[in-house]
C-alpha atoms as a PDB file:
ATOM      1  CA  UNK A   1     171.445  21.263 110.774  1.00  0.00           C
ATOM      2  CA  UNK A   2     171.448  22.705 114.360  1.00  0.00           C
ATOM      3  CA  UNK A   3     170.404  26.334 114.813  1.00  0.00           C
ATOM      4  CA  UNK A   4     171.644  28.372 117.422  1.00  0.00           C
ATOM      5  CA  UNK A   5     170.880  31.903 118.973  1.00  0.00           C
ATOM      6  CA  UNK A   6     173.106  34.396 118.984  1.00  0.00           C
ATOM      7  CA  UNK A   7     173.529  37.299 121.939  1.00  0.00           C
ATOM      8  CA  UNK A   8     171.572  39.384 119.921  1.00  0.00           C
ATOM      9  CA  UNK A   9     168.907  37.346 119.007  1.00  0.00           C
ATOM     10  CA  UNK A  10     169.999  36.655 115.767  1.00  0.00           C
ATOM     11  CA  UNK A  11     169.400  32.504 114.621  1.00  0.00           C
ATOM     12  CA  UNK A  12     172.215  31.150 112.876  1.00  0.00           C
ATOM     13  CA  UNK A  13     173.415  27.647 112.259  1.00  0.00           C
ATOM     14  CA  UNK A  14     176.443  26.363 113.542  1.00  0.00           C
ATOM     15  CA  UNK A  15     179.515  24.959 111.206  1.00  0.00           C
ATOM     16  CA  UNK A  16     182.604  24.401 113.626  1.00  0.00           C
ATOM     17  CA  UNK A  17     183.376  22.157 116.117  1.00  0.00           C
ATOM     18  CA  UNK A  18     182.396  18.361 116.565  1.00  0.00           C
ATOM     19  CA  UNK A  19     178.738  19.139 116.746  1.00  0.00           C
ATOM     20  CA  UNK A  20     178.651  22.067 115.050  1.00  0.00           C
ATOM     21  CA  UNK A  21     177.884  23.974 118.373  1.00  0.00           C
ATOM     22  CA  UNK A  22     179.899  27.446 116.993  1.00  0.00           C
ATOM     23  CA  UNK A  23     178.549  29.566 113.943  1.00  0.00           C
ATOM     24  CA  UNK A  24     181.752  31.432 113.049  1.00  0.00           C
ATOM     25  CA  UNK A  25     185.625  31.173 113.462  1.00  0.00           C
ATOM     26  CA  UNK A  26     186.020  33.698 116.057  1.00  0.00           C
ATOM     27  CA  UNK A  27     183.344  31.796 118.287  1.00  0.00           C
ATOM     28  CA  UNK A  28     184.987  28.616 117.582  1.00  0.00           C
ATOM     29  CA  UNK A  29     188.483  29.917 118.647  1.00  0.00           C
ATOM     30  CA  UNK A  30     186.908  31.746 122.017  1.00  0.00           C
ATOM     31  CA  UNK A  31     185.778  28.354 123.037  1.00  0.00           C
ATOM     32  CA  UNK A  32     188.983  26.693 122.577  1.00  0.00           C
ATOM     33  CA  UNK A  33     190.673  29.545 124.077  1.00  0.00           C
ATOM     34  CA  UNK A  34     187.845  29.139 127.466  1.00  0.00           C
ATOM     35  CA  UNK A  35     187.368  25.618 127.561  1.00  0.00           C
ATOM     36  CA  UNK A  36     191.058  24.373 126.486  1.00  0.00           C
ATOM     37  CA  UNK A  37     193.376  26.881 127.908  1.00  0.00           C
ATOM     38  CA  UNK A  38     190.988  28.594 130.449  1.00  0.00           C
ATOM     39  CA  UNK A  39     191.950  32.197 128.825  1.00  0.00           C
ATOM     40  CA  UNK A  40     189.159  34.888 128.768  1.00  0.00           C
ATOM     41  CA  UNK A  41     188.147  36.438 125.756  1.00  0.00           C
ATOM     42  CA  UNK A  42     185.237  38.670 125.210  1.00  0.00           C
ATOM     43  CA  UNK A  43     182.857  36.088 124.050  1.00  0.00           C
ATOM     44  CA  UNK A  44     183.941  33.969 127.129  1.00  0.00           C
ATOM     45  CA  UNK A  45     184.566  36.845 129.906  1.00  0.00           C
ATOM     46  CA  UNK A  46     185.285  34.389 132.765  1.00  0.00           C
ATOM     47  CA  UNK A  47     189.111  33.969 133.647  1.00  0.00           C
ATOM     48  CA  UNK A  48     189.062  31.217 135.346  1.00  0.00           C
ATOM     49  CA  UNK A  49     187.605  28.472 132.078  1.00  0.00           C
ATOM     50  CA  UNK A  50     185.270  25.816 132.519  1.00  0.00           C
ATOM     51  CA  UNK A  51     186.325  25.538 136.541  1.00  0.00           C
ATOM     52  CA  UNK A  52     182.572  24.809 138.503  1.00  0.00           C
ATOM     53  CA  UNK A  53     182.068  26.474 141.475  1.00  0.00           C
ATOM     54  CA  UNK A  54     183.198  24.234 143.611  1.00  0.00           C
ATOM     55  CA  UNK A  55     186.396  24.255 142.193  1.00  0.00           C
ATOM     56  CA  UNK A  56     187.401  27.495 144.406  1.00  0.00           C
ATOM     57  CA  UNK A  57     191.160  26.742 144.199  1.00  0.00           C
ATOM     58  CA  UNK A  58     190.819  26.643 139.672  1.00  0.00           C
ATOM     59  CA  UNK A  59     188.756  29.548 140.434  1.00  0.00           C
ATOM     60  CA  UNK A  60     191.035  31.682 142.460  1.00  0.00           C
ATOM     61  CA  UNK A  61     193.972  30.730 140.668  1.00  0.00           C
ATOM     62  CA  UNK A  62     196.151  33.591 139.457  1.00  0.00           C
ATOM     63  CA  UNK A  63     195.181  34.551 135.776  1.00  0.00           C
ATOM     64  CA  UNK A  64     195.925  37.401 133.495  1.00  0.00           C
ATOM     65  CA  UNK A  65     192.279  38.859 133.124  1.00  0.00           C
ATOM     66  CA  UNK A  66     193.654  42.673 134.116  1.00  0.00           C
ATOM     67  CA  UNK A  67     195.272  42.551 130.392  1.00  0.00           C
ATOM     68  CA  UNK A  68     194.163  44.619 127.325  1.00  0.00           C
ATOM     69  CA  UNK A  69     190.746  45.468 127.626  1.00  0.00           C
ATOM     70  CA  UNK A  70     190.343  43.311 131.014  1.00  0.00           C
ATOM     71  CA  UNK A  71     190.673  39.936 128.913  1.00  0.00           C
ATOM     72  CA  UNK A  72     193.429  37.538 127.990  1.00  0.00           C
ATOM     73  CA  UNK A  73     192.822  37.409 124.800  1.00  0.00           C
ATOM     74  CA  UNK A  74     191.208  40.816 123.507  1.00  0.00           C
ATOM     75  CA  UNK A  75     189.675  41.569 120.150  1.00  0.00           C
ATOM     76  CA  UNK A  76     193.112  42.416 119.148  1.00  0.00           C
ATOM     77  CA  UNK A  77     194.301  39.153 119.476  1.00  0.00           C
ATOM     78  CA  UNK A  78     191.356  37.096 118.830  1.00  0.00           C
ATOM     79  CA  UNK A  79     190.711  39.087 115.116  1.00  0.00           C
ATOM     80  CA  UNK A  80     194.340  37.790 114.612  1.00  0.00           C
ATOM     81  CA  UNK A  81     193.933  34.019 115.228  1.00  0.00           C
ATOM     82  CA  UNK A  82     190.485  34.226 112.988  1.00  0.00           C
ATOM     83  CA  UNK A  83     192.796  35.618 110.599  1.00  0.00           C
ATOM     84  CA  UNK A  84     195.339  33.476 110.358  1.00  0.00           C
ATOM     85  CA  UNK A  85     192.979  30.547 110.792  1.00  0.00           C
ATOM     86  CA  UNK A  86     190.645  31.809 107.689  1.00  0.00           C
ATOM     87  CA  UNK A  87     193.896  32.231 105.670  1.00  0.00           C
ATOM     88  CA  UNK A  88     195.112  28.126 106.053  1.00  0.00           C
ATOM     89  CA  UNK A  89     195.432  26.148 103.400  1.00  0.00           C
ATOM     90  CA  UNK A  90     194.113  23.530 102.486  1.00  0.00           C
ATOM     91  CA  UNK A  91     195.559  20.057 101.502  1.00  0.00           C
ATOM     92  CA  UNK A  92     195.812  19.097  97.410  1.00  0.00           C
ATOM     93  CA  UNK A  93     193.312  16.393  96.584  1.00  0.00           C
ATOM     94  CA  UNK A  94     195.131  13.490  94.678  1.00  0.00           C
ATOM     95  CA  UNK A  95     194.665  13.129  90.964  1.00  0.00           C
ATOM     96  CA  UNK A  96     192.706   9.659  91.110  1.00  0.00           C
ATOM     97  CA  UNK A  97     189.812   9.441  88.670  1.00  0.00           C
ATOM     98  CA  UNK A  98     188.972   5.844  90.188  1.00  0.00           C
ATOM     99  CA  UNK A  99     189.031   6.924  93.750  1.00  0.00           C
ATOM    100  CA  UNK A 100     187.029   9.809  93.188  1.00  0.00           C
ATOM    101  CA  UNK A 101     184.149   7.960  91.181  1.00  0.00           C
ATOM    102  CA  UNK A 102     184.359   4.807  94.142  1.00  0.00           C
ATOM    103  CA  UNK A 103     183.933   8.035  96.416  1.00  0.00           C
ATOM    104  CA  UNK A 104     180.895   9.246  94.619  1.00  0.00           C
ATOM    105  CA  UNK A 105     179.075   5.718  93.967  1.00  0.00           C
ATOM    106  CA  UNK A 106     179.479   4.299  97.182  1.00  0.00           C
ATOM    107  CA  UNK A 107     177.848   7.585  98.953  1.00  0.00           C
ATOM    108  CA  UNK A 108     180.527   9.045 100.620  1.00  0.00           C
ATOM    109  CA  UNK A 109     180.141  12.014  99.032  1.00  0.00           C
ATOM    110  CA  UNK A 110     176.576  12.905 100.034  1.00  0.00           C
ATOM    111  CA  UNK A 111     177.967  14.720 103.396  1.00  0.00           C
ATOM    112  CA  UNK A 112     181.875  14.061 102.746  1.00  0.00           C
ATOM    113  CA  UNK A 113     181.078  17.067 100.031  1.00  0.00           C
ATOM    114  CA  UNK A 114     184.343  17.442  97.872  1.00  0.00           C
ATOM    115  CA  UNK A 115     183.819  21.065  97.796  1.00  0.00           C
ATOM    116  CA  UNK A 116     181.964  23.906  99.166  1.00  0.00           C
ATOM    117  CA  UNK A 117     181.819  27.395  97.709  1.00  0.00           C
ATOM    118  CA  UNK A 118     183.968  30.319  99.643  1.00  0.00           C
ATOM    119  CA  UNK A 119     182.751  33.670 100.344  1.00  0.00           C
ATOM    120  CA  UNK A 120     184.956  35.373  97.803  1.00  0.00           C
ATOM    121  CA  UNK A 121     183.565  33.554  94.834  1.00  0.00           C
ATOM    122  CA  UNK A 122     186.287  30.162  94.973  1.00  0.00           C
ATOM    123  CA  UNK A 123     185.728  26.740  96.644  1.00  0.00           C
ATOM    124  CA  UNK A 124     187.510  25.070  99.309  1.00  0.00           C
ATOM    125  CA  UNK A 125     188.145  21.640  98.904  1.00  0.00           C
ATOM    126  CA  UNK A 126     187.162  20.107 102.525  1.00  0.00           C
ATOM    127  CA  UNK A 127     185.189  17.121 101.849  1.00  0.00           C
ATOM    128  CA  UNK A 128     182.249  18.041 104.312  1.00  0.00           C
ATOM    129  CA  UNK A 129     178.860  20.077 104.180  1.00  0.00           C
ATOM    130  CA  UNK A 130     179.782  20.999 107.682  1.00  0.00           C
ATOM    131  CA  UNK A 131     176.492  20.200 109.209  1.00  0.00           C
ATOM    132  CA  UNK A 132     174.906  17.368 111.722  1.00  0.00           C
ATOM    133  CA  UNK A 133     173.847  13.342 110.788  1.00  0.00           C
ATOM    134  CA  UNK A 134     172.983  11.045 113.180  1.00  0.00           C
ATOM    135  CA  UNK A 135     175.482   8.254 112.649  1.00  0.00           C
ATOM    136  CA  UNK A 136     174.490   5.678 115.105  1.00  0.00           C
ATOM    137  CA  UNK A 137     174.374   4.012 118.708  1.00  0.00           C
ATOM    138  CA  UNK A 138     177.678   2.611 118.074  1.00  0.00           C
ATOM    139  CA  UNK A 139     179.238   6.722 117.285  1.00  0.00           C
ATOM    140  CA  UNK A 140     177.121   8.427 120.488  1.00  0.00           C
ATOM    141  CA  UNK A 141     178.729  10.251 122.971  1.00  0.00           C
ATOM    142  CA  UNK A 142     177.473  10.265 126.433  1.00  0.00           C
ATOM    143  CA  UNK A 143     177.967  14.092 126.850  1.00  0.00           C
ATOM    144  CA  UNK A 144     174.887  15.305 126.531  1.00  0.00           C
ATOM    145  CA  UNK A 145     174.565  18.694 124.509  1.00  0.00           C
ATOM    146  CA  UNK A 146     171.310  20.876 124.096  1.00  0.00           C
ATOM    147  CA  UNK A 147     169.757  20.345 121.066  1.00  0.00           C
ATOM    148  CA  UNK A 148     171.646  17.776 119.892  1.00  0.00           C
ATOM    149  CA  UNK A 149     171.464  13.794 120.147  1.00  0.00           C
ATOM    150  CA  UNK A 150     173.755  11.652 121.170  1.00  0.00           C
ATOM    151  CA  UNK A 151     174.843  10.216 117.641  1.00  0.00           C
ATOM    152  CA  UNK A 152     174.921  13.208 116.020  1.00  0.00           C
ATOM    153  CA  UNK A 153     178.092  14.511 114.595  1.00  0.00           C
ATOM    154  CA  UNK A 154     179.387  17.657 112.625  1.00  0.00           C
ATOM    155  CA  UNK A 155     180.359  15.596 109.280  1.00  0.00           C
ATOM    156  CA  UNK A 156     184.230  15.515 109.635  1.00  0.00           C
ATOM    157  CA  UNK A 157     186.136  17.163 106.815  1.00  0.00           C
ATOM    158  CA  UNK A 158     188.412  14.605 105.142  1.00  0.00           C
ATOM    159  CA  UNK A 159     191.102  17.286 103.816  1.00  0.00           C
ATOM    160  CA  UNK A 160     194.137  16.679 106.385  1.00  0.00           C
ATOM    161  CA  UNK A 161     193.154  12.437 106.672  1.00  0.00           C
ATOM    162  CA  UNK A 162     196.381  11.775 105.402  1.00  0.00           C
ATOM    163  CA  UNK A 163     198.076  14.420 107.945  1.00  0.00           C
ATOM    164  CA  UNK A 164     195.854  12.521 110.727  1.00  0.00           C
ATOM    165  CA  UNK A 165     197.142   9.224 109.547  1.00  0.00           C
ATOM    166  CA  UNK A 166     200.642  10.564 109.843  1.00  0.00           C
ATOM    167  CA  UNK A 167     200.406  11.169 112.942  1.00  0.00           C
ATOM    168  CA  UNK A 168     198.915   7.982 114.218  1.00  0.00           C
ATOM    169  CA  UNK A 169     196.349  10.236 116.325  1.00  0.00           C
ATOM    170  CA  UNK A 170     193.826   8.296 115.454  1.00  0.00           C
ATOM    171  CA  UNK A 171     190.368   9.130 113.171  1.00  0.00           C
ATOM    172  CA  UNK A 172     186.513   9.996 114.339  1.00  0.00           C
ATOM    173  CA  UNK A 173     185.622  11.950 117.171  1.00  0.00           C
ATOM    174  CA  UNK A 174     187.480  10.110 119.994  1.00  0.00           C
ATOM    175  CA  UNK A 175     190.285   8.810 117.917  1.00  0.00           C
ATOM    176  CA  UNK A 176     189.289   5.100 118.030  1.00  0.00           C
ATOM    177  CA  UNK A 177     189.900   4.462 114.402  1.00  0.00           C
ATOM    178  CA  UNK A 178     193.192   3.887 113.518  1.00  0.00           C
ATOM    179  CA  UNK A 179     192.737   3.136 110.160  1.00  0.00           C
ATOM    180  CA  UNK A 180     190.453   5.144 107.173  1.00  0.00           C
ATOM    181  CA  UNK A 181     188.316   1.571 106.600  1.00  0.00           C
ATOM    182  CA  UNK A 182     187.821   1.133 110.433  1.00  0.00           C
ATOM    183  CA  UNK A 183     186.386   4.715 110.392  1.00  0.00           C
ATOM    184  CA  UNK A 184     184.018   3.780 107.747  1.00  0.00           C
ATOM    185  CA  UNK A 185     182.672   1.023 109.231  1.00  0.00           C
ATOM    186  CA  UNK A 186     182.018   2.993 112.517  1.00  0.00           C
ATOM    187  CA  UNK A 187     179.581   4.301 110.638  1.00  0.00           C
ATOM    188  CA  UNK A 188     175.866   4.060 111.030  1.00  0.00           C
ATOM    189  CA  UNK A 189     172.569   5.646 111.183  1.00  0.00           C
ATOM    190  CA  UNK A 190     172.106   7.852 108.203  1.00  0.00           C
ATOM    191  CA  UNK A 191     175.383   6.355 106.890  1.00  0.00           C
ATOM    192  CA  UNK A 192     174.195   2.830 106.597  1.00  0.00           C
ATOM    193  CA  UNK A 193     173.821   2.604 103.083  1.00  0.00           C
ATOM    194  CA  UNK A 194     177.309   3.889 102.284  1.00  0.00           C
ATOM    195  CA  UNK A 195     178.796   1.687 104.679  1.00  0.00           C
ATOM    196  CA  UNK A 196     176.756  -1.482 102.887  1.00  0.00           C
ATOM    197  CA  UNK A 197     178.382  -0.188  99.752  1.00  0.00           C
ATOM    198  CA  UNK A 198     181.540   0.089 100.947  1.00  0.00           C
ATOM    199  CA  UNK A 199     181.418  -3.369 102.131  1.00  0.00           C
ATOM    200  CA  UNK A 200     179.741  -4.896  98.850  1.00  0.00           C
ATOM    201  CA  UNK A 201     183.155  -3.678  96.938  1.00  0.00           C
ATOM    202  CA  UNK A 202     185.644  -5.908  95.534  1.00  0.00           C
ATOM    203  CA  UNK A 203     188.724  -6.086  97.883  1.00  0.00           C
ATOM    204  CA  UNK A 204     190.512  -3.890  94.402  1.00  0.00           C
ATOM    205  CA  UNK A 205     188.098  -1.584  94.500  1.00  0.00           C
ATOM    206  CA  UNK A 206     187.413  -1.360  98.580  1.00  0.00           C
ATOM    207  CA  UNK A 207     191.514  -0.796  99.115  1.00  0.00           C
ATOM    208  CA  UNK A 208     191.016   2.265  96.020  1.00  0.00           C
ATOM    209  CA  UNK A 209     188.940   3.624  97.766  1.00  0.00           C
ATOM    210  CA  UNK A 210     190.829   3.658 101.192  1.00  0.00           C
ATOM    211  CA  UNK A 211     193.451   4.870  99.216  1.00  0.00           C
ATOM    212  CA  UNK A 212     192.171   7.380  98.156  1.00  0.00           C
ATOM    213  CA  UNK A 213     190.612   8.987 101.601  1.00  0.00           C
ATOM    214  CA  UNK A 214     194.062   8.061 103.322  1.00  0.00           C
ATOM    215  CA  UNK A 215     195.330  10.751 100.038  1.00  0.00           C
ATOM    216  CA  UNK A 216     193.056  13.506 101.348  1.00  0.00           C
END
């Protein structure tokens, strides 16, 4: 679990992004907004992104900050996005008994949590728990974060694996798996016994199993 502190003191703990560095949607959007687009929001007041200082020309580059409310993207916009972001939906989970059990018994489950319960009383089907596990030398970045170690990694959800596969963009953190098995065996650290049990299946059962994350 990482805990963070808020601009008003508050302690929260964080839930989005790869290691779990943003407590809410809107914070998670305002980053990518900053960081991936270099637009200014009021969480991230800067116009010019994540351009250092000695990056004058990024810095004095023309931008749009003299918009609504002196930002590019102002409340109005960024209550939208949360919006429309908190109102996706999310992928059907196949109707495989087998799969599901091999998912359980092999450990998977532990932080690939089939479902988490939603504000409004429901549950969303995301397979995470949405918090931190070290998963091993072989998984750590070497962008260091405060608070956080190298190998430790917001656990992924699984809903939208078989979009991911689709795609051929690849699976983990960096994309270097291009298959659901090759993901799993990435694995480490506090994952080590699932992997072991992964690999102690019957081929049947191991390729069930793979089947039925690739489903997700």
């Amino acid at each position: 679990m990482r805990w963070l502190t808020l601009p008003d003191g508050t302690r929260t703990t964080g839930r989005f992004g790869w290691k779990a560095a943003q407590p809410t949607l809107a914070s998670q959007s305002s980053e990518a907004f900053f960081l991936d687009m270099g637009l200014s929001t009021p969480l991230h007041p800067e116009p010019w992104g994540d351009c250092t200082e000695a990056q004058t020309a990024c810095r004095n580059a023309p931008h749009g900050r003299e918009g609504e409310d002196g930002f590019e993207i102002p409340d109005s916009l960024l209550s939208r996005v949360v919006a429309y972001v908190a109102a996706l939906g999310v992928p059907g989970t196949p109707q495989d008994a087998s799969g599901a059990r091999l998912f359980a018994s092999t450990g998977c489950a532990r932080c690939h949590q089939p479902a988490l319960p939603t504000a409004d009383g429901g549950t969303a089907r995301l397979f995470t728990d949405l918090l931190l596990h070290d998963l091993g030398p072989g998984l750590a970045d070497t962008l260091p974060e405060p608070g956080v170690r190298p190998a430790q990694w917001r656990t992924a959800p699984l809903a939208g694996t078989k979009d991911a596969l689709a795609r051929a963009t690849g699976l983990l953190h960096d994309g270097r798996a291009r298959t659901v098995e090759a993901a799993v065996l990435w694995h480490d650290g506090e994952a080590a016994t699932a992997v072991r049990r992964f690999r102690a299946l019957p081929d049947r059962q191991k390729a069930a199993l793979v089947a039925y994350v690739s489903q997700l």
